[in-house]
N, C-alpha and C. Protein backbone atom coordinates (compact mmCIF):
# COMPACT_ATOMS: atom_id res chain seq x y z
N UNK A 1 0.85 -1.17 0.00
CA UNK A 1 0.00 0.00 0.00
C UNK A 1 0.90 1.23 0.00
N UNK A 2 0.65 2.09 -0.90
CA UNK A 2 1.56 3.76 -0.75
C UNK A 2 0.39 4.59 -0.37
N UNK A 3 1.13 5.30 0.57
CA UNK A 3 0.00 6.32 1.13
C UNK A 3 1.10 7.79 0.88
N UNK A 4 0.14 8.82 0.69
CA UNK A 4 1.04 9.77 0.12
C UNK A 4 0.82 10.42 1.16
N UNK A 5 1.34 11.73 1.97
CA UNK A 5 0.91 12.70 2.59
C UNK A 5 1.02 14.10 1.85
N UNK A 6 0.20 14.65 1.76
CA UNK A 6 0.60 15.82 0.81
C UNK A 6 0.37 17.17 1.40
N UNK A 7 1.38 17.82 1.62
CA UNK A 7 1.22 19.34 2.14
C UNK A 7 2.49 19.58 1.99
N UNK A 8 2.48 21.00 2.30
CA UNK A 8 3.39 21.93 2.88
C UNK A 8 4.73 21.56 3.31
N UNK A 9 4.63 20.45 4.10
CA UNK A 9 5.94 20.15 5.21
C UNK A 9 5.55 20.73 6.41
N UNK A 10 4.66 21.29 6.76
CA UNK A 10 4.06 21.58 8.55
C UNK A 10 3.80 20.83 9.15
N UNK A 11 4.05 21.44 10.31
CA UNK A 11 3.64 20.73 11.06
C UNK A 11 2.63 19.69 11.57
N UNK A 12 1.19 19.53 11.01
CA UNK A 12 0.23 19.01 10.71
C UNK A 12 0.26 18.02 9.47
N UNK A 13 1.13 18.19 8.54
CA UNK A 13 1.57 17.17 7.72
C UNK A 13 2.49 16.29 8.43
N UNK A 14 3.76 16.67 9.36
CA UNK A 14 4.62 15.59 9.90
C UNK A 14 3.40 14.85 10.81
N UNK A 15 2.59 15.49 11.72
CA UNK A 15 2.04 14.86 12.83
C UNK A 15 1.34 13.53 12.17
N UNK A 16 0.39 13.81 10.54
CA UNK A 16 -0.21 12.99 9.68
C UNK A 16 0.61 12.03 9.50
N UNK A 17 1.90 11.88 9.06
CA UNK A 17 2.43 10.48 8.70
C UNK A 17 3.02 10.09 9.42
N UNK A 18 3.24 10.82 10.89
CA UNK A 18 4.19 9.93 11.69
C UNK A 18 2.74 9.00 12.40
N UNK A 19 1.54 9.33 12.72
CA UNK A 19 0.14 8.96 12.88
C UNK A 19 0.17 7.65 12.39
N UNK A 20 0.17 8.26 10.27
CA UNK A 20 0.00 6.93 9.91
C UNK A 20 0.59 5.88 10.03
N UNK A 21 2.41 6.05 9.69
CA UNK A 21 2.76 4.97 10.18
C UNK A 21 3.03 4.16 11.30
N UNK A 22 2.50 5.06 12.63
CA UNK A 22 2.55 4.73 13.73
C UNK A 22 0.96 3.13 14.23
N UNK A 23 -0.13 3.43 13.15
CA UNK A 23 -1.46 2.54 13.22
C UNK A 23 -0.91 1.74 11.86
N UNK A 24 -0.38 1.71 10.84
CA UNK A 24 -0.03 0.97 9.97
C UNK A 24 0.81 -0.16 10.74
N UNK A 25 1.94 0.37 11.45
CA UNK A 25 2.73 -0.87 12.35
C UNK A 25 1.93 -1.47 13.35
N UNK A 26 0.85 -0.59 14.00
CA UNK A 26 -0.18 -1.78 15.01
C UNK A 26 -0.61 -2.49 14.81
N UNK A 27 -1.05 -2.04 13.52
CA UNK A 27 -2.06 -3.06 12.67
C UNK A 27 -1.38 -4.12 11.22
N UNK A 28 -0.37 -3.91 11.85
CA UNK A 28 0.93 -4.92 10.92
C UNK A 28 0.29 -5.09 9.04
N UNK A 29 0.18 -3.38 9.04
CA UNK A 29 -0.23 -3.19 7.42
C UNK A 29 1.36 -2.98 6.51
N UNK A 30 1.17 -3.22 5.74
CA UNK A 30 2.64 -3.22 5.14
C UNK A 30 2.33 -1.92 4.20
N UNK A 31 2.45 -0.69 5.15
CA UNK A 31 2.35 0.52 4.36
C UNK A 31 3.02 1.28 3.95
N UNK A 32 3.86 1.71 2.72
CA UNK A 32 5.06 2.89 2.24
C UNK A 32 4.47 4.39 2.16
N UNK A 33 4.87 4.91 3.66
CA UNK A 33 4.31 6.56 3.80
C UNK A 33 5.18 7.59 3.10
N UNK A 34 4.52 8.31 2.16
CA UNK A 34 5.65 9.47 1.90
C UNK A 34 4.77 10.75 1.69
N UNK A 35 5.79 11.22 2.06
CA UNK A 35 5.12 13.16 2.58
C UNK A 35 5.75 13.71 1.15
N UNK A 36 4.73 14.58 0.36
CA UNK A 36 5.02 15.21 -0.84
C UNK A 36 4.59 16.78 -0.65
N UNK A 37 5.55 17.06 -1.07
CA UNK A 37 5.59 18.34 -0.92
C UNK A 37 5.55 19.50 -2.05
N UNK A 38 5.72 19.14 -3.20
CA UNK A 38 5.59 19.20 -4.23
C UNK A 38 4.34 20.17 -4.72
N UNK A 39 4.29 21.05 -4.82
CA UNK A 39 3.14 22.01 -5.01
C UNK A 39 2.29 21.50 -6.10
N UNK A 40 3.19 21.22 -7.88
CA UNK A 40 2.47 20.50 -8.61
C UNK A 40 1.53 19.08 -8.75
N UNK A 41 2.33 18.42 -7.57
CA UNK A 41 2.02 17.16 -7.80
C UNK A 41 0.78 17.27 -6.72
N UNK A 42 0.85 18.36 -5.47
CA UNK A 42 -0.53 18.10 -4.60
C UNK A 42 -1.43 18.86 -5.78
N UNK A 43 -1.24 19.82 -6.46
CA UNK A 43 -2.17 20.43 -7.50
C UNK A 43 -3.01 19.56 -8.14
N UNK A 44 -2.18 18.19 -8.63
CA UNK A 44 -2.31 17.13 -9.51
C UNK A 44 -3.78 16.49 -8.47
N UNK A 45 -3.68 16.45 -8.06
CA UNK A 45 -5.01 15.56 -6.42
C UNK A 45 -5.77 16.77 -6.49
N UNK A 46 -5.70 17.93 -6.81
CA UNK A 46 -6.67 18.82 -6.93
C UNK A 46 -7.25 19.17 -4.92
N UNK A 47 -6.21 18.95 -3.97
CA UNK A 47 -6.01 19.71 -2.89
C UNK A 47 -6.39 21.02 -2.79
N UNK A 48 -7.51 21.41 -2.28
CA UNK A 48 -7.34 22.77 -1.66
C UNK A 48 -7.16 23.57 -0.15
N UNK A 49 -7.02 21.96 0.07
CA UNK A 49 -6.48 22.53 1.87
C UNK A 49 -5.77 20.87 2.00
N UNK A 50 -4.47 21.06 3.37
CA UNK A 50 -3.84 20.44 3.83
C UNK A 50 -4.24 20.14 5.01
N UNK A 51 -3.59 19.05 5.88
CA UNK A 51 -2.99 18.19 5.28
C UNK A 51 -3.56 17.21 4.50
N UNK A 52 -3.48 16.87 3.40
CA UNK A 52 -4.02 15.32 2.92
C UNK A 52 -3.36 14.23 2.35
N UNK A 53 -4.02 13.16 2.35
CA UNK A 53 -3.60 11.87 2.36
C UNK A 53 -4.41 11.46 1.28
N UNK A 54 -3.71 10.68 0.09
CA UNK A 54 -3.57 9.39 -1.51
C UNK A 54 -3.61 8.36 -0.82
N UNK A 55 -4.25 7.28 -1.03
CA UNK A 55 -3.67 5.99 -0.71
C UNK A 55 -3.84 5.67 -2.03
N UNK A 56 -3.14 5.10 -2.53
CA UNK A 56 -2.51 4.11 -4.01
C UNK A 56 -3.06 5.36 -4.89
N UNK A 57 -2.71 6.16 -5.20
CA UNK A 57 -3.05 7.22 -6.03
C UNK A 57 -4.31 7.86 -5.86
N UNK A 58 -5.37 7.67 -5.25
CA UNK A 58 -6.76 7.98 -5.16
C UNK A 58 -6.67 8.92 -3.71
N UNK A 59 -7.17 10.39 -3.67
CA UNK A 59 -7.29 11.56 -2.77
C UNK A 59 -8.30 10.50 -2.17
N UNK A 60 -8.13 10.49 -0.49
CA UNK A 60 -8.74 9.59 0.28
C UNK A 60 -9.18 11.12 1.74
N UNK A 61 -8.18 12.04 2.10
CA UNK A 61 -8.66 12.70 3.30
C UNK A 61 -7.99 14.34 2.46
N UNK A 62 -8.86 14.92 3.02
CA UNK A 62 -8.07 16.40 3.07
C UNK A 62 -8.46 17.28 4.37
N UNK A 63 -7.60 18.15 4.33
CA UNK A 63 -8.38 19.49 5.28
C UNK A 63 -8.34 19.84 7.03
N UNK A 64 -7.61 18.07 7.10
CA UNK A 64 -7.25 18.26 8.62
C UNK A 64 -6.03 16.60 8.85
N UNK A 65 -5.77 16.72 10.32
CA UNK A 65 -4.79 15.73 10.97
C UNK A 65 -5.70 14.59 11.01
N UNK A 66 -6.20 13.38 10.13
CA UNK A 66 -7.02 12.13 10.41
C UNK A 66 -7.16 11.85 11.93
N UNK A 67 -8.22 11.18 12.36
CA UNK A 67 -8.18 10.62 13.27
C UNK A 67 -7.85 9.26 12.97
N UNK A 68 -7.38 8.89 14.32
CA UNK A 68 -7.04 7.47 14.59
C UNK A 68 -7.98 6.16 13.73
N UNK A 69 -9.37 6.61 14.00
CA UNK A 69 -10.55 6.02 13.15
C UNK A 69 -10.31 6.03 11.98
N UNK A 70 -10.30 7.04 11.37
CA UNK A 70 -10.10 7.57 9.67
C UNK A 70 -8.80 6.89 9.40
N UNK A 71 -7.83 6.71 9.72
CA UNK A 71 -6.63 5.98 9.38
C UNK A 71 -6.86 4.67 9.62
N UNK A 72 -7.16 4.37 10.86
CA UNK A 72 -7.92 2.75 10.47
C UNK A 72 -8.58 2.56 8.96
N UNK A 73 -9.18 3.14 9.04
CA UNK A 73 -10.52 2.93 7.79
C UNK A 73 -9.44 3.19 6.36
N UNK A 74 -8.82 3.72 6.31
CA UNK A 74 -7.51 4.25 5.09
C UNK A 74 -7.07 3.23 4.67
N UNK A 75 -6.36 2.55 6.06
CA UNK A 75 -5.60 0.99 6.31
C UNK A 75 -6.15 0.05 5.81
N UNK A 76 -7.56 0.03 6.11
CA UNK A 76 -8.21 -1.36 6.24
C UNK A 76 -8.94 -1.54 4.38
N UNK A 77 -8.61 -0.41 3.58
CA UNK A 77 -9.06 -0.71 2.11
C UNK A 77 -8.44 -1.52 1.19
């Protein structure tokens, strides 16, 4: 599974993937997190607020830090 994180690099983007991969290892998901920062490429997901999260290419969260729930539910697709 690739899960993208896409923002800025703030703070609210680090808190997002250290999150995710912190419930990805509980839940012994074999997940590759990467934080993009990339202005074009979050353009590309059509983002208009941060932080958000791709899983396998498909815009899955935007607009805030997931909850614990919502990352379950990310995980478990």
């Amino acid at each position: 599974m690739r899960i993208e994180v896409l923002g800025t690099g703030c703070k609210k983007c680090d808190t997002t993937a250290d999150a995710i991969r912190e419930v990805a290892s509980e839940l012994g998901v074999d997940a590759e997190v990467e934080k993009v920062t990339d202005p074009q490429v979050i353009m590309q997901y059509q983002v208009m607020s941060t932080p958000a999260v791709a899983v396998d290419g498909q815009l899955r969260h935007s607009g805030s830090v997931p909850t614990r729930e919502t990352i379950t539910g990310l995980l478990s697709q």
